[in-house]
C-alpha atoms as a PDB file:
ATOM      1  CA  UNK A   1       0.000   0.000   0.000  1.00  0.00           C
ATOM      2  CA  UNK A   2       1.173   3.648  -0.734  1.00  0.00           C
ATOM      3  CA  UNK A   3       1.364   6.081   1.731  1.00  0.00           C
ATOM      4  CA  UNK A   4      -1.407   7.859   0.091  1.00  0.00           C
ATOM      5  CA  UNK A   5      -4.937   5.155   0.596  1.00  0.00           C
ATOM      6  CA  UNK A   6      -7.722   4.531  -1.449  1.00  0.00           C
ATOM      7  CA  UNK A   7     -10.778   4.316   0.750  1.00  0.00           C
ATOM      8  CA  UNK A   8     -14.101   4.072  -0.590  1.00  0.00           C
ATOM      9  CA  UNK A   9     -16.560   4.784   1.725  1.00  0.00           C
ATOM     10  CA  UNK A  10     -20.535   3.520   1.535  1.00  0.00           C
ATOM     11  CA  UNK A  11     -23.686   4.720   3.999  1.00  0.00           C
ATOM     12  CA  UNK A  12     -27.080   4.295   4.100  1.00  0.00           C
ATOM     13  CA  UNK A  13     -29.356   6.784   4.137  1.00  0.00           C
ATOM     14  CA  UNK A  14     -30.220   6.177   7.630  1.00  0.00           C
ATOM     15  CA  UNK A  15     -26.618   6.551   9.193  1.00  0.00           C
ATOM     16  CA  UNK A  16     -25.927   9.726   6.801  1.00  0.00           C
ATOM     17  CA  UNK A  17     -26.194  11.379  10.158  1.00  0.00           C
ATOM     18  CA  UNK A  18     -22.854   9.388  12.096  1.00  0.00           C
ATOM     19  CA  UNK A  19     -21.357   9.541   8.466  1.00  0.00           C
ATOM     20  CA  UNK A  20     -21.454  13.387   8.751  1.00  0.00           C
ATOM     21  CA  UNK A  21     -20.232  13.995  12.485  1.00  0.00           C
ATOM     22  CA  UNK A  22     -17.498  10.861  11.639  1.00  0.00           C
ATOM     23  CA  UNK A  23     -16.168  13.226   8.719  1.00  0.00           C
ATOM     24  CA  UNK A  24     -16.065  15.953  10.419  1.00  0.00           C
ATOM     25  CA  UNK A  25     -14.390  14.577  13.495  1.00  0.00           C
ATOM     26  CA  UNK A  26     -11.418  12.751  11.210  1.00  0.00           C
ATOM     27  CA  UNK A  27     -11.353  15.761   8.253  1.00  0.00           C
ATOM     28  CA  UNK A  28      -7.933  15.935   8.510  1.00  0.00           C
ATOM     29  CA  UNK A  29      -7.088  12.557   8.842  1.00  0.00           C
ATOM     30  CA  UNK A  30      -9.236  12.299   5.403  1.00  0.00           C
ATOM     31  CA  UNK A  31      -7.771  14.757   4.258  1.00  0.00           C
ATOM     32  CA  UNK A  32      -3.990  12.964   3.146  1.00  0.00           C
ATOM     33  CA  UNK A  33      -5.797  10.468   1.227  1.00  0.00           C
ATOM     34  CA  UNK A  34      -7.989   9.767  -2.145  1.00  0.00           C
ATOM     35  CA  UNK A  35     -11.828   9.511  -1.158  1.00  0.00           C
ATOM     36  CA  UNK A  36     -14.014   7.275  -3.367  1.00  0.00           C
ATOM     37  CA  UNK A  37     -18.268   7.207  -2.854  1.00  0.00           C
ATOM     38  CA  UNK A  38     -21.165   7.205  -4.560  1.00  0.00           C
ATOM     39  CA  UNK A  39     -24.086   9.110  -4.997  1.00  0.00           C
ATOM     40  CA  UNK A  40     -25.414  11.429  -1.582  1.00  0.00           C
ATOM     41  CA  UNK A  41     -22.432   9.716   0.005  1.00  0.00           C
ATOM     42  CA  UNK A  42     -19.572  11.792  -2.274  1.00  0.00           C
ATOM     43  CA  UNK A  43     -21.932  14.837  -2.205  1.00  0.00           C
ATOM     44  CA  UNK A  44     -22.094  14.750   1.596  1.00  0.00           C
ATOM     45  CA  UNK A  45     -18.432  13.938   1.914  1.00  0.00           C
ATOM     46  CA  UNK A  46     -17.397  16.442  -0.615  1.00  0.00           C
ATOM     47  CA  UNK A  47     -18.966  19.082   2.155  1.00  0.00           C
ATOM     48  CA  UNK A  48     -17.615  17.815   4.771  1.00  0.00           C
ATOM     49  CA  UNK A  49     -14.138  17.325   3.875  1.00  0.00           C
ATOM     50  CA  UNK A  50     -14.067  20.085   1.566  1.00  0.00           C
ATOM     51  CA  UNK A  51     -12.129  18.212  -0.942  1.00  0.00           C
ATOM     52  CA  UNK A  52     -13.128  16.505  -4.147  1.00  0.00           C
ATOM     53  CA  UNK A  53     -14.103  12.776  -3.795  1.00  0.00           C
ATOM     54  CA  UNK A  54     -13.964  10.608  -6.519  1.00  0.00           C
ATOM     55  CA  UNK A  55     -17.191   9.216  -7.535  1.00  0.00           C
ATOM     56  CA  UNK A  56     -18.017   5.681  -8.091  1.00  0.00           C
ATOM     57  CA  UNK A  57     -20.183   4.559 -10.340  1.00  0.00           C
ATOM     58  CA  UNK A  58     -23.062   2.866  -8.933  1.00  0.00           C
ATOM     59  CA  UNK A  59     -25.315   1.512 -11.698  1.00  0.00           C
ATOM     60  CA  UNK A  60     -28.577   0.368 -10.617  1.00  0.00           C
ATOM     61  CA  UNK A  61     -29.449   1.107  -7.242  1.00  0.00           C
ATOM     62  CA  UNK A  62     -28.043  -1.120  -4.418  1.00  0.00           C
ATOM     63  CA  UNK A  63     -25.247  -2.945  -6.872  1.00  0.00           C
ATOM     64  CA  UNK A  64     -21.446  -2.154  -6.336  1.00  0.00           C
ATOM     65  CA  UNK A  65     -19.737  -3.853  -9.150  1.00  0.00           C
ATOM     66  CA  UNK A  66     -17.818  -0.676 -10.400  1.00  0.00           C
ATOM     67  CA  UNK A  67     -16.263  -1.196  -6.543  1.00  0.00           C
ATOM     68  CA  UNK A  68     -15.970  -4.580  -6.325  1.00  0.00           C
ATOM     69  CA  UNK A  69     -13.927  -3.985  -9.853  1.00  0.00           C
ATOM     70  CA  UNK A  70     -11.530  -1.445  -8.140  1.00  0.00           C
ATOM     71  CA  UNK A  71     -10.836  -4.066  -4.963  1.00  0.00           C
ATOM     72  CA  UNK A  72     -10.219  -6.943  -7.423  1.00  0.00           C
ATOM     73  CA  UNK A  73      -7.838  -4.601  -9.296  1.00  0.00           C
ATOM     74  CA  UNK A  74      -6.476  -3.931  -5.835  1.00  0.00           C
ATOM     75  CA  UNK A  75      -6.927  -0.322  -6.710  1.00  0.00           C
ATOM     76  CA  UNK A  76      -9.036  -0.023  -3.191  1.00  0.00           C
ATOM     77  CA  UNK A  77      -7.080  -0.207   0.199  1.00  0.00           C
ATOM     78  CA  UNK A  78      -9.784   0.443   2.644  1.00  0.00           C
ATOM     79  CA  UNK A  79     -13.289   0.017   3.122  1.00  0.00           C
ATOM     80  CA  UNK A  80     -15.655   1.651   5.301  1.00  0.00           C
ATOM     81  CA  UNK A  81     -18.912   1.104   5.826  1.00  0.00           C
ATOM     82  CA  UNK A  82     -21.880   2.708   7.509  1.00  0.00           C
ATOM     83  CA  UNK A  83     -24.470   0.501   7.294  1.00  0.00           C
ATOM     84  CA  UNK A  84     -26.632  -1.415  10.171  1.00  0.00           C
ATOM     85  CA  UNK A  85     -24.874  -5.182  10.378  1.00  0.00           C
ATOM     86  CA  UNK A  86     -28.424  -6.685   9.814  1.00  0.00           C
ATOM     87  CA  UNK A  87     -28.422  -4.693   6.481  1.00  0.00           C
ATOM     88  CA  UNK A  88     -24.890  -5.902   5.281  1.00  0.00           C
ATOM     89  CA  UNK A  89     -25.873  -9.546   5.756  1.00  0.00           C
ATOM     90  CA  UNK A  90     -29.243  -9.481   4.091  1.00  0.00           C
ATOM     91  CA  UNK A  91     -28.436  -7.054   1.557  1.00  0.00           C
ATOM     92  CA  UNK A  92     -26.427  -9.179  -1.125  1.00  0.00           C
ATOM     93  CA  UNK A  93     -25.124  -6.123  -2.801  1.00  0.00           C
ATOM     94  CA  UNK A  94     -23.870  -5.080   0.390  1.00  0.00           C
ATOM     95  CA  UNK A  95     -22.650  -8.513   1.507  1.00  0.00           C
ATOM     96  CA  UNK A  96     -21.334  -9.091  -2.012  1.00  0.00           C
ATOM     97  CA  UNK A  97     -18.711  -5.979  -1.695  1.00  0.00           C
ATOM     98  CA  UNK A  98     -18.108  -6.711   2.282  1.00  0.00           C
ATOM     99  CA  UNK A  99     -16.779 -10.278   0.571  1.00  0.00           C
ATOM    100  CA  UNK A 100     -15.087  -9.021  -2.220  1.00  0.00           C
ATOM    101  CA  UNK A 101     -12.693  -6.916   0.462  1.00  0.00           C
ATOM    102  CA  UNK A 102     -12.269  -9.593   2.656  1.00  0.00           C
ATOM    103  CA  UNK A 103     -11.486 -11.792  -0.241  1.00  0.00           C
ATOM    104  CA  UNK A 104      -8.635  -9.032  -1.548  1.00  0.00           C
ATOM    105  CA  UNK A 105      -7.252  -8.458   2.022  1.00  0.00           C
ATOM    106  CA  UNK A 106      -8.038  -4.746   2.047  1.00  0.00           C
ATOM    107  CA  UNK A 107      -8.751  -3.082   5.300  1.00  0.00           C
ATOM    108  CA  UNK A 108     -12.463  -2.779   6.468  1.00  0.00           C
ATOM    109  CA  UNK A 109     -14.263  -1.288   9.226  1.00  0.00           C
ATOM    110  CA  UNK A 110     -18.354  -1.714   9.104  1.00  0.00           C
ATOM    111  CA  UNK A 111     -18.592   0.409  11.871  1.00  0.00           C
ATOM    112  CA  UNK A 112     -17.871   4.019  13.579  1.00  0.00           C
ATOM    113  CA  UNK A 113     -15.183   2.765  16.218  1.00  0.00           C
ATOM    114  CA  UNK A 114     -13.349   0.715  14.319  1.00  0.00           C
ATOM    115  CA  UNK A 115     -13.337   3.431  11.393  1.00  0.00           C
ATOM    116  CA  UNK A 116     -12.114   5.912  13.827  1.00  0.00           C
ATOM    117  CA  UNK A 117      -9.392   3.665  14.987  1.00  0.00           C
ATOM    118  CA  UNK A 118      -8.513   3.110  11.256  1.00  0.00           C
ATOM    119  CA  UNK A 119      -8.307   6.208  10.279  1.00  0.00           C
ATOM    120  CA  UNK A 120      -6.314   7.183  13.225  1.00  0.00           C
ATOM    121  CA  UNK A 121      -3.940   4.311  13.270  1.00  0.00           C
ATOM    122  CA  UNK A 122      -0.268   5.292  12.883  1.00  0.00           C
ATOM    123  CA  UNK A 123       0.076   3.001  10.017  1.00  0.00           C
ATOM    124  CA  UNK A 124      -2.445   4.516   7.604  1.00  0.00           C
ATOM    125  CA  UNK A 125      -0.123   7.799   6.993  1.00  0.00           C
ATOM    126  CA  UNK A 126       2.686   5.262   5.923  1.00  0.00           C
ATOM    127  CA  UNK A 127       3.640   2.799   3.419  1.00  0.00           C
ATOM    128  CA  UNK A 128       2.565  -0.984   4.384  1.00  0.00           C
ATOM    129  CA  UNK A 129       3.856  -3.923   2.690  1.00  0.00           C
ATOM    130  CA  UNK A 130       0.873  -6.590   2.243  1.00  0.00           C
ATOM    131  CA  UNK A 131       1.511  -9.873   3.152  1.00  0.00           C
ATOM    132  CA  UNK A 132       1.365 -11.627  -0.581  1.00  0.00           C
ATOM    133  CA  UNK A 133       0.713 -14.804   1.623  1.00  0.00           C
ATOM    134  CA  UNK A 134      -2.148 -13.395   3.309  1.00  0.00           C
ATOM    135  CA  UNK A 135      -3.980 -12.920   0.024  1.00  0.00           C
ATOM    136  CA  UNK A 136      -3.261 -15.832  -1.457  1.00  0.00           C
ATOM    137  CA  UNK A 137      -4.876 -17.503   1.437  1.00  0.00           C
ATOM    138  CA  UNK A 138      -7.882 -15.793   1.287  1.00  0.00           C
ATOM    139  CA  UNK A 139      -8.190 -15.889  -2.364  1.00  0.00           C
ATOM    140  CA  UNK A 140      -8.665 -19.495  -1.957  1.00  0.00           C
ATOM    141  CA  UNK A 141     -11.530 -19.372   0.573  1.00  0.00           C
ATOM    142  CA  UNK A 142     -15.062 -18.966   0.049  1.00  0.00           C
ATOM    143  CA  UNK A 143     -16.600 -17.125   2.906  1.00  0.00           C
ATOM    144  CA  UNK A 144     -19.621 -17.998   3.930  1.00  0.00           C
ATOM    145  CA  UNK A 145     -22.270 -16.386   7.024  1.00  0.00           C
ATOM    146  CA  UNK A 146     -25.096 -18.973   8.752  1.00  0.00           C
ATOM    147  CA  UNK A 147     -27.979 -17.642   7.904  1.00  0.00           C
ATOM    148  CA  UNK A 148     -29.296 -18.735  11.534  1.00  0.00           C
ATOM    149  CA  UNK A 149     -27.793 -19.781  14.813  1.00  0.00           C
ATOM    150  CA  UNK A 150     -29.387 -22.592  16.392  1.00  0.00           C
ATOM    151  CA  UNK A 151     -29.915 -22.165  20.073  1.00  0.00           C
ATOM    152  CA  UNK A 152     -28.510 -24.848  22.923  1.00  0.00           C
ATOM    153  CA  UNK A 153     -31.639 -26.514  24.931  1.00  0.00           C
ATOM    154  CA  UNK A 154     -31.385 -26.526  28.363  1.00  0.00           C
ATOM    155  CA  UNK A 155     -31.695 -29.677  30.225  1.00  0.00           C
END
């Protein structure tokens, strides 16, 4: 990874809110690195940071292959995410580009704390060398989530 990042960031309209106080609260950390979002997201983000954010192309509503395309190409370092969990597991546009990153190794946070402690991490101002071994590993997995979690009786 450069010392520059790539993060694309996604939100859904209903945590636009903790999207816009999480900007604002890490605009300068933002600030060193190339933004990519879609839609209300780059529009919101654009304000916030006050820079230019590069805009992905979303085609139909809800799909993210143009940014599944960019991870693949490893043109994506980071992900974040502000979405409700429940969301990114049944949504399978969602869940499709939360696999796509884990498949490529990128960083990803699919929450506020752990984006904060991304974004403020010593290590995201600097190069980092990738382990090539890591990614080869994960490549070669399929990842897959239970859809439900059977319950223990008590006896």
């Amino acid at each position: 990874m450069n010392k520059i990042k790539h993060i694309a960031i996604i939100a859904s309209p209903d945590n636009k809110t903790d999207l816009i106080e999480w900007s604002y609260f890490n605009k300068d950390a933002l600030a060193k690195h190339e933004i990519l979002a879609s839609g209300n997201t780059a529009n919101i983000l654009e304000g916030t940071l006050n820079k230019k954010v590069n805009v992905s192309e979303s085609g139909k509503p809800g799909e993210y292959s143009a940014l599944r395309n960019l991870i693949e190409e490893n043109k994506i370092d980071a992900l974040i995410m502000f979405n409700d969990a429940e969301e990114i597991m049944h949504n399978r546009s969602l869940y499709g580009i939360l696999e796509t990153a884990i498949k490529n190794n990128i960083i990803i946070a699919t929450n506020r704390t752990t984006a904060d402690f991304v974004i403020n991490s010593k290590l995201i101002d600097n190069e980092y060398k990738v382990s090539t071994d890591e990614k080869k590993i994960a490549n070669k997995n399929t990842f897959t989530v239970a859809k439900t979690y059977p319950l223990a009786k008590a006896s």
